[in-house]
Every structure is written in C-alpha cells, then in structure tokens.
Protein backbone atom coordinates (compact mmCIF):
# COMPACT_ATOMS: atom_id res chain seq x y z
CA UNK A 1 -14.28 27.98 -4.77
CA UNK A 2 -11.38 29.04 -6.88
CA UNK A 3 -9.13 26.65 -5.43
CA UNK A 4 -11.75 23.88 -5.08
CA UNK A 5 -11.93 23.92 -9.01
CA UNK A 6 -8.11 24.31 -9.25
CA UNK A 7 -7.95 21.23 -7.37
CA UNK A 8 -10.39 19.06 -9.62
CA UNK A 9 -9.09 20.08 -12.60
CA UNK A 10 -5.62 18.56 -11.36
CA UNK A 11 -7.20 15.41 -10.42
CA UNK A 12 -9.00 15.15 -13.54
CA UNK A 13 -6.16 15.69 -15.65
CA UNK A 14 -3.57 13.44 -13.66
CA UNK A 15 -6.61 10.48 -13.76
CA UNK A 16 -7.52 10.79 -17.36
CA UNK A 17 -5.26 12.97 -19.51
CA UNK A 18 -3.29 10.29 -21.91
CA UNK A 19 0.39 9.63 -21.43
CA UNK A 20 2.74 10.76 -24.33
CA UNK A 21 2.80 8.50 -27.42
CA UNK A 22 5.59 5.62 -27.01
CA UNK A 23 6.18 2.19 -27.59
CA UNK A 24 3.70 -0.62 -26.72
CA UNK A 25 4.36 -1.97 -23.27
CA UNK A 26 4.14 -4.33 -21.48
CA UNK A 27 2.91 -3.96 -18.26
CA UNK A 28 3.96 -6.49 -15.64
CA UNK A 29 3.30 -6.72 -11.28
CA UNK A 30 5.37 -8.26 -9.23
CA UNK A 31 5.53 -7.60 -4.97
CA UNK A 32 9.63 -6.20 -5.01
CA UNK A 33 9.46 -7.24 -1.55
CA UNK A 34 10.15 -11.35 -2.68
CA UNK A 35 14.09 -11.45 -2.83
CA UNK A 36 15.57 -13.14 -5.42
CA UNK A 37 12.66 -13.14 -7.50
CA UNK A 38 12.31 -9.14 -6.80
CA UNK A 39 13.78 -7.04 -5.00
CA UNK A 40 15.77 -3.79 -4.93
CA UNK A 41 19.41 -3.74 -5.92
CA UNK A 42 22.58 -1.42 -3.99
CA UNK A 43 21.35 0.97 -6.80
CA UNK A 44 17.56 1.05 -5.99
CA UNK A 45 16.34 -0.51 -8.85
CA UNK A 46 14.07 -3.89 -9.61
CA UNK A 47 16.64 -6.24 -9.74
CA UNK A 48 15.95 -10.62 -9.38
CA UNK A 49 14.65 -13.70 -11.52
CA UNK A 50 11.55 -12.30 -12.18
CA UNK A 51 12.27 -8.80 -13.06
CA UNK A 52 15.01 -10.44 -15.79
CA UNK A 53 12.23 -12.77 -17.02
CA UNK A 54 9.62 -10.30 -17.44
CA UNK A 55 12.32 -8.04 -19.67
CA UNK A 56 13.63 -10.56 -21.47
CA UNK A 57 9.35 -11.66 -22.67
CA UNK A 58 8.93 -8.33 -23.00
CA UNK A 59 12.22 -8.13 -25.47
CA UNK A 60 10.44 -11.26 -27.24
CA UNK A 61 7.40 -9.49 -27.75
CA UNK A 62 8.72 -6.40 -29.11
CA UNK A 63 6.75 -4.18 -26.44
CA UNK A 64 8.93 -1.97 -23.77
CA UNK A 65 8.69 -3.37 -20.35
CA UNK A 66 7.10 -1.72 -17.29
CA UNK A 67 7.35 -3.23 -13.88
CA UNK A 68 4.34 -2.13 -11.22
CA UNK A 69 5.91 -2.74 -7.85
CA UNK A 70 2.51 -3.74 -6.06
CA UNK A 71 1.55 -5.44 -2.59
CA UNK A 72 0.86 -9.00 -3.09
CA UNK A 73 -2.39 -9.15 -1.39
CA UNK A 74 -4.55 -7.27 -3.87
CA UNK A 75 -1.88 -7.69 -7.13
CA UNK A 76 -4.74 -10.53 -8.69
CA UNK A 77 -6.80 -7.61 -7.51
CA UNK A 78 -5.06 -5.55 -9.98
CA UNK A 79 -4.58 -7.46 -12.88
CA UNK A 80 -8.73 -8.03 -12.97
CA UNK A 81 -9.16 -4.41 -12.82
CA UNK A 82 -6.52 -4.17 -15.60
CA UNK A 83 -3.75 -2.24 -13.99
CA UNK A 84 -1.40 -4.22 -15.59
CA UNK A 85 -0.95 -6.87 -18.61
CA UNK A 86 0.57 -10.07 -16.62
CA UNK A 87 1.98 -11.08 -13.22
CA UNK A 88 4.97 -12.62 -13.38
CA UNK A 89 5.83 -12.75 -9.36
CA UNK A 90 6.59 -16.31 -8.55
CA UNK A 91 2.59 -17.11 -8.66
CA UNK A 92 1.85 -20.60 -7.87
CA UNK A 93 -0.97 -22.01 -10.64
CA UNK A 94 -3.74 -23.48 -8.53
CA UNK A 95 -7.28 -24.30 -9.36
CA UNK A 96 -8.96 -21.53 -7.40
CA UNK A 97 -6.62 -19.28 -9.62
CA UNK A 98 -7.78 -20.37 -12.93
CA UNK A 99 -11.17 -19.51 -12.27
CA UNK A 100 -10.61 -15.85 -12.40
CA UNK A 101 -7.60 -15.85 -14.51
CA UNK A 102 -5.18 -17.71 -17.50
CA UNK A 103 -1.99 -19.07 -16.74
CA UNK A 104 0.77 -19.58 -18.80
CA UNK A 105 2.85 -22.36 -19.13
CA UNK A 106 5.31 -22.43 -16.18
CA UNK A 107 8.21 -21.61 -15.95
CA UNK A 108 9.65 -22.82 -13.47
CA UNK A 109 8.63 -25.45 -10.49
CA UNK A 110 9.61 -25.24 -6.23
CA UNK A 111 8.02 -26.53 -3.46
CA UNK A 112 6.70 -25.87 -0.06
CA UNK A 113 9.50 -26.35 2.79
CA UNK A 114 9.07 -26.00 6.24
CA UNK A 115 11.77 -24.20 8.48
CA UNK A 116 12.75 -24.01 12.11
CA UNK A 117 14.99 -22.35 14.70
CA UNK A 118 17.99 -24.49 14.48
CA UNK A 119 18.15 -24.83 17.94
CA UNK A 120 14.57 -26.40 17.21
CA UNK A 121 13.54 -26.17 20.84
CA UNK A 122 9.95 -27.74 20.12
CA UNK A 123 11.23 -30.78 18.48
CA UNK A 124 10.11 -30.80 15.18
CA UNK A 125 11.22 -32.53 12.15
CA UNK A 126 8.36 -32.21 10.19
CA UNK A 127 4.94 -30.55 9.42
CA UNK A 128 3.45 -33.75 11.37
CA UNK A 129 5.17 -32.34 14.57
CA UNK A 130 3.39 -28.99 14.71
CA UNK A 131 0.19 -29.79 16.09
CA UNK A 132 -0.71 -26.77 18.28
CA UNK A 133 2.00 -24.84 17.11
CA UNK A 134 2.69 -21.45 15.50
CA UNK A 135 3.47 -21.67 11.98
CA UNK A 136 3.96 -18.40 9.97
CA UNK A 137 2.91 -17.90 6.29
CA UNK A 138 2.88 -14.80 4.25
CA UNK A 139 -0.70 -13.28 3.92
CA UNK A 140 -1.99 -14.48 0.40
CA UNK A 141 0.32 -17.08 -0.51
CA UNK A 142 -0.64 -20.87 -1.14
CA UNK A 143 0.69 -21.97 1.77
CA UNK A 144 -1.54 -20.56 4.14
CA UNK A 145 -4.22 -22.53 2.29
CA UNK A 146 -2.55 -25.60 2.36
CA UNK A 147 -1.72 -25.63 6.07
CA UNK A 148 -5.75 -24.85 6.83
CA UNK A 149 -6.39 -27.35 4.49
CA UNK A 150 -4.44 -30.24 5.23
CA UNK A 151 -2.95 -29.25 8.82
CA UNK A 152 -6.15 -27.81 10.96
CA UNK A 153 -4.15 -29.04 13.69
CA UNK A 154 -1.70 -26.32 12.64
CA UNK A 155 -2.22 -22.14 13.99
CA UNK A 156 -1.27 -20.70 10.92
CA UNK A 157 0.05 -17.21 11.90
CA UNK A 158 0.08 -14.52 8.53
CA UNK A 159 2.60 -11.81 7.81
CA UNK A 160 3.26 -9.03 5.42
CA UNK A 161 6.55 -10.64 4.74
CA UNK A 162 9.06 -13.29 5.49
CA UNK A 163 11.05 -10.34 7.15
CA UNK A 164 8.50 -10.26 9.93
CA UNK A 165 8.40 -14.06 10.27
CA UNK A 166 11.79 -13.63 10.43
CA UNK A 167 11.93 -11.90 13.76
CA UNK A 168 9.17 -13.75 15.23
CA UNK A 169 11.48 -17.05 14.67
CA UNK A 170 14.19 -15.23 16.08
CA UNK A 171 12.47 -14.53 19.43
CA UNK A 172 11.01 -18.06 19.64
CA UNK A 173 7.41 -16.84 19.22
CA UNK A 174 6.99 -18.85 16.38
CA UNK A 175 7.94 -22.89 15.85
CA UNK A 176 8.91 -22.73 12.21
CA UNK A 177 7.62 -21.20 8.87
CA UNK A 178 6.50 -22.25 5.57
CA UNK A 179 7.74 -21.26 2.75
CA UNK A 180 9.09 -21.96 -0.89
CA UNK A 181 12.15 -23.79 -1.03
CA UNK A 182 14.12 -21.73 -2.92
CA UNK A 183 13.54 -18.48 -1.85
CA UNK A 184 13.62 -19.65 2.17
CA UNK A 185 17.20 -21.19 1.73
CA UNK A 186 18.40 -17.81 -0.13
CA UNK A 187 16.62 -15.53 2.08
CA UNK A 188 18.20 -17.40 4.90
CA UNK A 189 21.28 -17.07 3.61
CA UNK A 190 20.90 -13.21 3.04
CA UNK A 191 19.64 -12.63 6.36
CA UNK A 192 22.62 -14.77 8.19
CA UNK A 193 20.15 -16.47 9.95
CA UNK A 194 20.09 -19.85 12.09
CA UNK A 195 17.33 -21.84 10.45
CA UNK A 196 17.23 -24.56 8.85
CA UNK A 197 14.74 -27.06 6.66
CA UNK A 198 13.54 -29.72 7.99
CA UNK A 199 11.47 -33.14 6.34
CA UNK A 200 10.70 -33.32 2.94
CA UNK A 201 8.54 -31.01 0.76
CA UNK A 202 4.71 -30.57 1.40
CA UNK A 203 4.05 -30.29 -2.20
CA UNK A 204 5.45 -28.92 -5.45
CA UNK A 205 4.14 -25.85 -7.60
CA UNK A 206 4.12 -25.17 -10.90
CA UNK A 207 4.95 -21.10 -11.26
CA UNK A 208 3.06 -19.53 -14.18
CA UNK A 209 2.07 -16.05 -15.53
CA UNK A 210 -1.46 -15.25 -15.50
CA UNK A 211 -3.39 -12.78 -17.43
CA UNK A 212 -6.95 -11.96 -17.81
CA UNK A 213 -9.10 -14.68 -19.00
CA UNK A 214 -10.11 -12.73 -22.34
CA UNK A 215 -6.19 -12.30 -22.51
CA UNK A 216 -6.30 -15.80 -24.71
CA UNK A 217 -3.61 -14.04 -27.40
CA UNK A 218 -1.62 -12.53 -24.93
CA UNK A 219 -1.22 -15.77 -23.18
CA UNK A 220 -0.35 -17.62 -26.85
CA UNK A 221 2.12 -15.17 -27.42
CA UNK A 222 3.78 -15.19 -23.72
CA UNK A 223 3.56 -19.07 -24.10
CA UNK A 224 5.56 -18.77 -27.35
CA UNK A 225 7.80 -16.61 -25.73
CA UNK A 226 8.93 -19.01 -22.36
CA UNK A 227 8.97 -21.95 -25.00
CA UNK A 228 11.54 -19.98 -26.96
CA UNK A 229 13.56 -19.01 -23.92
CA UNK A 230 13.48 -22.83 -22.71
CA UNK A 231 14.74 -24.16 -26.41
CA UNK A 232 17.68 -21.43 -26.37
CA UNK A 233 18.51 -22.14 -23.09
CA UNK A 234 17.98 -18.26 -21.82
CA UNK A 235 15.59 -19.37 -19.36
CA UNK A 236 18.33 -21.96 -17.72
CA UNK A 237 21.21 -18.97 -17.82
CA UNK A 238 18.85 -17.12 -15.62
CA UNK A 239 17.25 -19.73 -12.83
CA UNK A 240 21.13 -20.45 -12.73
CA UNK A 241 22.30 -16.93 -12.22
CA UNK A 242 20.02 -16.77 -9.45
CA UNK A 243 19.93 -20.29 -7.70
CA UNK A 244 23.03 -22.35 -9.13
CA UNK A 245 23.42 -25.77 -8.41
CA UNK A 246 23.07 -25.55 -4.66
CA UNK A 247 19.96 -23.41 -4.89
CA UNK A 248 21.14 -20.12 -3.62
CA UNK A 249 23.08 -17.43 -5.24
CA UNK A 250 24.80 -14.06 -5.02
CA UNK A 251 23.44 -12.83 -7.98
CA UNK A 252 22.19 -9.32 -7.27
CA UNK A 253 22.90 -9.59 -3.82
CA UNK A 254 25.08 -6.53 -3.35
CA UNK A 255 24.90 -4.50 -0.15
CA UNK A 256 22.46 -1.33 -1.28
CA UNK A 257 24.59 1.71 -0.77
CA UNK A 258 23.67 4.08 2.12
CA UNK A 259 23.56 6.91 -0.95
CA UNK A 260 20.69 4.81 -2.29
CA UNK A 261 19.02 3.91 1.25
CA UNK A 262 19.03 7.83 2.03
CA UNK A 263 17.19 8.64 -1.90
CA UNK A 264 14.98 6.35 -1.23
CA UNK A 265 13.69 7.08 2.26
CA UNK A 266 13.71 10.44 0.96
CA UNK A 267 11.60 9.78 -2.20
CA UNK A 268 9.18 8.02 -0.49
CA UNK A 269 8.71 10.86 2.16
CA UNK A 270 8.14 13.34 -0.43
CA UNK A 271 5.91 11.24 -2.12
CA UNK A 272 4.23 10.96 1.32
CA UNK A 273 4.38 14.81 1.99
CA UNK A 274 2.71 15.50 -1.60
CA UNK A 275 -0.69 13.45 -1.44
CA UNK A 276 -0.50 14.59 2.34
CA UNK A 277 -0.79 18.12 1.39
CA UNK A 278 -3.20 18.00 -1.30
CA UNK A 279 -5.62 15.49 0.23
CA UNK A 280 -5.58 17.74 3.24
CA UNK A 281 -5.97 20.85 1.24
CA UNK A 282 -8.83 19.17 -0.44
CA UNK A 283 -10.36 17.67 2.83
CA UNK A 284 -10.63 21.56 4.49
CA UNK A 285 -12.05 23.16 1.37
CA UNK A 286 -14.88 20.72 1.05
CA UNK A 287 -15.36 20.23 5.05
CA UNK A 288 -16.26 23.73 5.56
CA UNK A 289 -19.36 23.99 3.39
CA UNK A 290 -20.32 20.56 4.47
CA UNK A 291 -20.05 21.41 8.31
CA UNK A 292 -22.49 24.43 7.13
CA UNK A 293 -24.67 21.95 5.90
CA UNK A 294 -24.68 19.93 8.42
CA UNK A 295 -25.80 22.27 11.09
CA UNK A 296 -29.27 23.32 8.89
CA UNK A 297 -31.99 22.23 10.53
CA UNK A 298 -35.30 23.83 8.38
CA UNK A 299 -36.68 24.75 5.08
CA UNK A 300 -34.89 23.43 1.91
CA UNK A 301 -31.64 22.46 3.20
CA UNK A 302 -33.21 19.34 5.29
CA UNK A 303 -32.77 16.86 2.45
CA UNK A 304 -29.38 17.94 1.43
CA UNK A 305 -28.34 17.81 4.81
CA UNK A 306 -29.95 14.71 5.61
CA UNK A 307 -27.70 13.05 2.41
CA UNK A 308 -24.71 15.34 3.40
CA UNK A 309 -24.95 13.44 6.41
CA UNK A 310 -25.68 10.02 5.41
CA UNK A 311 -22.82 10.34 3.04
CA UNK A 312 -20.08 11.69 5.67
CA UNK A 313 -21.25 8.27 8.04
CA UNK A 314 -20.30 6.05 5.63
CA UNK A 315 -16.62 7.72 4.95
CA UNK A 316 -16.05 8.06 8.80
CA UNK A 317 -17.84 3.91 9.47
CA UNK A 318 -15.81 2.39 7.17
CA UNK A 319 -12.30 1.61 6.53
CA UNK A 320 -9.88 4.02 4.30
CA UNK A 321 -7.69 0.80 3.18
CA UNK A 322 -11.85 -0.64 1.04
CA UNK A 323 -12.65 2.86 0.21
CA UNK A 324 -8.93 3.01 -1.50
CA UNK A 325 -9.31 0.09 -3.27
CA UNK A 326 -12.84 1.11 -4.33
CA UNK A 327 -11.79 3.87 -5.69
CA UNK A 328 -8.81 2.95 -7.33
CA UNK A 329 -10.24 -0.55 -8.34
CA UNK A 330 -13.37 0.34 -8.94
CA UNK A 331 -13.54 3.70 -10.51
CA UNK A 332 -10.62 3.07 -12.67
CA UNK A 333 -8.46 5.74 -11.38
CA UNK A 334 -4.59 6.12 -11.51
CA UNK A 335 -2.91 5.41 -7.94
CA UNK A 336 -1.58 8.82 -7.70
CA UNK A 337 -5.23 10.94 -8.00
CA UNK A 338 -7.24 7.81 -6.23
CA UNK A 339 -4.57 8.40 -3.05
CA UNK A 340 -5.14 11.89 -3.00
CA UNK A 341 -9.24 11.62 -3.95
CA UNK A 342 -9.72 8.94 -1.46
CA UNK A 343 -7.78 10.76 1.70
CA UNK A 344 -8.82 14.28 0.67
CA UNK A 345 -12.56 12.71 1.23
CA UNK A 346 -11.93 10.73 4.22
CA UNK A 347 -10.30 14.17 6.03
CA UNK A 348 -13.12 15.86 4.63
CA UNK A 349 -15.68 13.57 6.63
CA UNK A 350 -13.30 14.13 10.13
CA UNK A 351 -13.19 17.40 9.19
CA UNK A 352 -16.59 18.34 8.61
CA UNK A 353 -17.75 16.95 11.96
CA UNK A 354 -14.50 19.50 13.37
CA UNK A 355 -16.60 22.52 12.04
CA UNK A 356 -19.99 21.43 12.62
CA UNK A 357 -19.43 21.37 16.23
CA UNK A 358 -17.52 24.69 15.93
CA UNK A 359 -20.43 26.01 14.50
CA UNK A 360 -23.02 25.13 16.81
CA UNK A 361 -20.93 26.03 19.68
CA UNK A 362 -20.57 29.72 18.38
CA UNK A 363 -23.94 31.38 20.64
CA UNK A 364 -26.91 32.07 18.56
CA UNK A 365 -27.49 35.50 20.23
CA UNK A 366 -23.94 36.32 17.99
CA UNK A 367 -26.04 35.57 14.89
CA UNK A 368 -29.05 38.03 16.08
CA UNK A 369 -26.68 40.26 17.02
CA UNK A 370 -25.11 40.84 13.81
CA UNK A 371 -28.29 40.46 11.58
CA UNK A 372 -29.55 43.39 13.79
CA UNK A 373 -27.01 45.52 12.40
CA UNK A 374 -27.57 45.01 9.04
CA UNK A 375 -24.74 42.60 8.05
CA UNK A 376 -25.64 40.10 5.23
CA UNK A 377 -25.47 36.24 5.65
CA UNK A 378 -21.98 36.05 3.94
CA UNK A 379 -20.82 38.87 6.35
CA UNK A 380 -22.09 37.37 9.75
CA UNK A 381 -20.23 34.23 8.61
CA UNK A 382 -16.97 35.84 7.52
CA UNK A 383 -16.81 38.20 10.34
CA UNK A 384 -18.69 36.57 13.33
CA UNK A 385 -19.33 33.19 13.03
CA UNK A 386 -16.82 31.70 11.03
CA UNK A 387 -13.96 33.12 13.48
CA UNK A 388 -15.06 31.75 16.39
CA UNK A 389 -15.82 28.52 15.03
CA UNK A 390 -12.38 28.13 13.61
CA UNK A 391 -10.57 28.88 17.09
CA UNK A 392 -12.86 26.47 18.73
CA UNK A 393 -12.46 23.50 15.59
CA UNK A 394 -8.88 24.06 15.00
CA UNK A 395 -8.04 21.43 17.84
CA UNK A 396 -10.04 18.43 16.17
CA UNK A 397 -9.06 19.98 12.49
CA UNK A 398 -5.33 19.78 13.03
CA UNK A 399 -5.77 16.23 14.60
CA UNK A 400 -7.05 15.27 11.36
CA UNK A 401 -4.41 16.66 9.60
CA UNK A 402 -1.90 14.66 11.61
CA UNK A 403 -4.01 11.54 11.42
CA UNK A 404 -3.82 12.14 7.53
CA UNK A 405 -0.26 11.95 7.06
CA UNK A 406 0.40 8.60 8.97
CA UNK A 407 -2.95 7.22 6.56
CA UNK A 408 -0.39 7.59 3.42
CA UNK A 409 1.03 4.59 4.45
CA UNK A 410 -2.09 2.72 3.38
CA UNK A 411 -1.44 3.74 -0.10
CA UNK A 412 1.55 1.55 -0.79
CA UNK A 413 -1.36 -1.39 -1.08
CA UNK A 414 -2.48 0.61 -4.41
CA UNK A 415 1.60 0.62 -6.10
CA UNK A 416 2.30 4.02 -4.48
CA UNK A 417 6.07 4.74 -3.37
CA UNK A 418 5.75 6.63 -0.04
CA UNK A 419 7.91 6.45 2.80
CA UNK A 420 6.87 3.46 4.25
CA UNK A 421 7.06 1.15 0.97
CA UNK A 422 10.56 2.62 0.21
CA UNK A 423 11.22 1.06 3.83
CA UNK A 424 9.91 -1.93 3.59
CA UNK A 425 11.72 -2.39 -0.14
CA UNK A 426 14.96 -1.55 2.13
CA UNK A 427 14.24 -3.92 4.58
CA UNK A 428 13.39 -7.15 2.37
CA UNK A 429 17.16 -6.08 1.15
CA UNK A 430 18.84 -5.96 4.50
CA UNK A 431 16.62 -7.79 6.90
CA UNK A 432 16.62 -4.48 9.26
CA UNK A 433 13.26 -4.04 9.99
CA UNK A 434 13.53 -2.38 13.33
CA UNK A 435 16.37 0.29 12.32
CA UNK A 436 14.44 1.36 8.89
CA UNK A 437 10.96 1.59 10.59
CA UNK A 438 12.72 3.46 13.45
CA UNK A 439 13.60 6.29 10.71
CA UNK A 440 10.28 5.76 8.88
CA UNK A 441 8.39 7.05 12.04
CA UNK A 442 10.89 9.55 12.95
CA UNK A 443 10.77 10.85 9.76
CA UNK A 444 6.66 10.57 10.01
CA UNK A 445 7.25 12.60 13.73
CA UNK A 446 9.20 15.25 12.04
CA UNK A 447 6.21 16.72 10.36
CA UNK A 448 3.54 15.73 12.82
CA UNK A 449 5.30 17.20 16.06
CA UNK A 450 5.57 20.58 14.19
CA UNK A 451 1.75 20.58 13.04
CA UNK A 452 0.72 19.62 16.88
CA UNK A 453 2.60 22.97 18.17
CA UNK A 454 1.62 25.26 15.12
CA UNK A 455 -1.51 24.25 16.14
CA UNK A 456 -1.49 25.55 19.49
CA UNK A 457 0.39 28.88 18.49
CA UNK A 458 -2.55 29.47 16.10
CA UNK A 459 -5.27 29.10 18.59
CA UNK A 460 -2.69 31.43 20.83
CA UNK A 461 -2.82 34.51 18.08
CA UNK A 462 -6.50 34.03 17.61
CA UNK A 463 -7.06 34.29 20.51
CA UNK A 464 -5.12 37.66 21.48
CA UNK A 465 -7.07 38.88 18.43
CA UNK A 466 -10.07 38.32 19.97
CA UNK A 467 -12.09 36.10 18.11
CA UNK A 468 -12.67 34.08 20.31
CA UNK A 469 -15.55 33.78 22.93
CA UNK A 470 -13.65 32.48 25.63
C-alpha cells in the first residue's frame, strides 16, 4: 500500500504540478517525420521549413518557441484538446478543416503529384491510368480523400509514411503514389530513388496554420506575423533555402552522424524502459487485490466484485491505442503520466485475470487447513495461499510484463520519444527502414528474452522451496 501511494503521488505531481515560471510560449505540432518541412538534422534536432517558420512567428510574437513532435493522425486531435497553440506542419486548408478549426492565411501553396516506378511497368502517365491499381497515400493526409473522392476507380492503399510507400514502390507492389509536389521530388531525391512524376497536378493547396476556433486573436496576430515575413521577404529566404528554383534543396540535408543515431536509439529505449517499469510496477500492485476480488463469490464483496469485474472487461475488450488517447485526450493528462496511467491499468486488467486463476487453483482444503490452526486471514494469504498462487500465475504474469514493453510503442501516437519514434525519426532521415527497425526489435528482444528466462528460474527456486503444490 506504501508503494501504491508512492506511485500516485508521482503521477499526480508529474500530471498537474506547474512547470517553472518562464517566458510565454508558443506551442507549435508538427509530425518530424515530413522531410524538408520537419525532420531531424545529423545533430538530432528539429531541423526543415516548418520548424524555421514556426521560430521565426514565434520571434514575431515575442513568445519562446516549443515544437511538439506528434504523429500526424491524431495532431488536429491535439490541438482541440489544447496540447498545443498552432500546427504549423504543411496542413492543407480544406473545408472539412474549418469546421473544427481557424486557419491562417497561407503561407505557402503545392499541389498533389502523382509518382511511379520509372520503369513504369503498368503504363501509366496519369491518375486516369490507375483504374484498379494500388495507389499509396499517407494515412490522414488530403490525398487519400481526394483519390476516394474523385478516383473510386482507384485502391487507395494508406501508410504511416512515405518511407513505407517507398519500399512498397520499390518491390512493385504498388503502381505509383500520391503525394505533394514538393516534398515527393525532395524526398526522392534524398532517398536516391528511381521515380519519377508523371501528368500534371490533381489540384493545388493552400498550406495554413490552424488554431482553435476561439483562438480568433491568436490567429490575427499569427496573420500579422506571415504578412510581415512576406513584405520583408523572410518568408521567400526560407521556401528558397529549402526548395530553390528547381524545387529541391540540400538545405539541412546532412548525413545524421552515427554519434547521434546511437543517442537517439538509446534515448528512446530508456524512455521505453522507464514507463515500462513503472506501468508494470503499477499494473502488479493493483492486480493483486483485484484478482482477490475477483475470486469472492458471497456476502458484501458481490457488488464490488461484480464492478471489479465489469471494469477489468472493458480494459482487456478494448484497444490500448483509444484508451491512450482517452486518457491523454480526454482527461487532460501530460503524455508522460497518461503512458504510464494508461499501461499500468491495461497490465493491471491481464494481470488480475493471472492471479485470479492462481487463486482459485490453490485447493480449498489449504484454506481449512490453515484456519484450523488458528492463522488469521492475512496469515493464510501471506503464508499459504498467496505462495502457491504466485508459482502457479507467474507464467501468465511475466507474459504480461513482456507484452507491456513492446505496447510502449503505441505511445509515440501521444508525442512520446521511445525507441520506436526515435527510429522512425531516423528513418524519415535515411530512408533505412529495415536496418533501424532491425535494431529497434533487437533492442526490444534484449530485455524481453531476459524476462522470459528469469521467469522460469523463479518458478525453479519456488519451487525447490516448496511452495508449490505440484
């Protein structure tokens, strides 16, 4: 119980204890992921067009900037919720858009370009020549709309990134991809790989900012600030830097050093390692009394139980990714303490179920046994019960254990840095994704392997010890 209160008072204070007193940000999302808008440099660090335009606004306004590196399918998501002030992340202004938020004025316009194999072994010279084809999108961008829009004809195939699409291309499992203009030609470039545009755009976008709708004087004031950058020509110096005249660039393109690969990888594994721990440390502590309670049966403890159980159904039938977001989303909670609150509660459902059927396995007669000699309820549960439940749960509870650290990877979607974002961050630099998510599970098998054989050498000494009923 000590521990258990330890523990919330942690999470309590990370969630809701007040940063130190600085400077007025602001607070700005972009994906990292999006090369040359965002990305990570050879030092590790936001570099691209829209990590220089979100400084230099945040220079105009007189507030410190703060970049939130974020996953682009929930980042409107997280302005709503108010993680963040503004997204500037290349964000295409469309109708459906405005509804739920304000756009600025853009700042800059692209289009949508489609892309093939140049070896372009299905023909195709334009979007009118992929009827029954494979086209890949990235999930949550305006092209996949567009294409189910305009091309049903089309199978629109989504990916986490154009990295992905990439290597589908590559193998010929795709026909082409969409994709804007700008960033498709430079990626391409980056990546050394053979495609190539082909017809005309499918439309143009407009690229704006977008706040929260009752962000109207937020808005004014980033208007002011883009309108100011276009009349001094700051805005031009840095599409140029970026794009030039032929619409690519090496601007920021260094190779990232293997000194900053290796920190990173390493970062995001400890990162990994640290909500690991704690959510499983939190999981066990709360599983064991509510395995107890799940195994009463009379008297008072019915309706408790009865909830206890409802509640641990609903952790274990639905997804971890909703109940992350719910919690993080919906209860307002900082990434860091919603990771570790969300996991620590999912193990504890797994877990729970681990020693409930520990529990009843453990032969009643053991129970009449003990209360004939006079032991106390606490006592027949530290001394007789609880020991042979444990041998006999350990299996299942060290399974979820292991099953807990590969879930960290889920909470990159909530701006987290674990190992597997600090891969993917790597890979949208290098276009490596099979080497860096090689060492991202290797690293991953390095803990898990150990925690599968500790397991067994446990249940080994417990059983010498005889506590077990074998």
């Amino acid at each position: 119980m000590r521990f258990l209160r330890l523990i919330g008072t942690l999470l309590l204070l990370l969630a809701w204890v007040p940063a130190p007193a600085t400077e007025p940000e602001f607070v700005t999302a972009l994906t990292g992921k999006f090369p040359p808008f965002s990305h990570y440099d050879e030092k590790g660090e936001l570099a691209g067009f829209d990590v220089d335009v979100s400084r230099e606004i945040a220079r105009r306004l007189q507030r410190e900037s703060r970049i939130v590196a974020t996953e682009w399918d929930g980042i409107l998501a997280g302005l709503l919720a108010g993680k963040y002030d503004a997204i500037i992340g290349s964000m295409a202004i469309t109708p459906e858009r405005e509804k739920q938020v304000r756009f600025s004025r853009p700042y800059y316009q692209s289009g949508a370009q489609l892309f093939v194999h140049r070896d372009n072994p299905d023909k195709i010279y334009s979007i009118a020549d992929c009827s029954g084809k494979r086209i890949g999108v990235v999930l949550g961008e305006t092209y996949q709309r567009y294409l189910e829009k305009n091309c049903p004809e089309v199978e629109v195939v989504t990916f986490k990134s154009t990295v992905e699409i990439f290597e589908m291309l590559e193998q010929h499992r795709l026909a082409g991809f969409v994709t804007d203009r700008l960033v498709g030609s430079w990626q391409i470039k980056q990546a050394d790989r053979p495609f190539v545009p082909v017809g005309p755009l499918l439309y143009t976008e407009r690229i704006g900012i977008p706040v929260r709708r009752d962000e109207a004087a937020l808005c004014k004031e980033i208007n002011a600030a883009l309108t100011a950058m276009e009349k001094d020509g700051t805005r031009k110096k840095l599409f140029d830097r970026y794009f030039g005249i032929a619409g690519t660039t090496s601007a920021g393109s260094g190779e990232m050093t293997l000194t900053t690969k290796t920190a990173k990888l390493l970062k995001g594994f400890g990162v990994t390692l640290l909500i690991a721990f704690l959510s499983v440390a939190i999981g066990f502590v709360l599983a064991v009394p509510a395995g107890v309670l799940l195994t009463a049966r009379q008297g008072a403890w019915q309706i408790p139980a009865a909830l206890a159980r409802l509640f641990i159904d609903f952790i274990r039938g639905t997804p971890v990714l909703i109940q992350l977001l719910f919690v993080w989303l919906g209860l307002g909670l900082r990434p860091f303490p919603a990771a570790i609150l969300t996991l620590g509660v999912c193990t504890m459902a797994y877990m729970a179920e681990a020693v409930r059927a520990g529990l009843i396995s453990v032969d009643s007669g053991q129970n009449l046994a003990a209360r004939a000699l006079g032991l106390s309820a606490v006592d027949r549960f530290r001394f007789i019960i609880w020991p042979q439940a444990f041998r006999i749960a350990l299996p299942s509870l060290m399974n979820s254990a292991v099953a807990l650290v590969k879930d960290t990877a889920l909470v990159s979607v909530i701006s987290i840095p674990e190992l597997i974002r600090e891969a993917q961050s790597i890979i949208s630099v290098t276009f490596e994704p099979g080497k860096y998510y090689l060492i991202a599970a290797l690293m991953f098998f390095a803990v898990t392997f150990p925690l599968m054989k500790l397991a067994g050498r446990i249940e080994k000494r417990i059983g010498r010890k005889g506590f077990c009923n074998d």
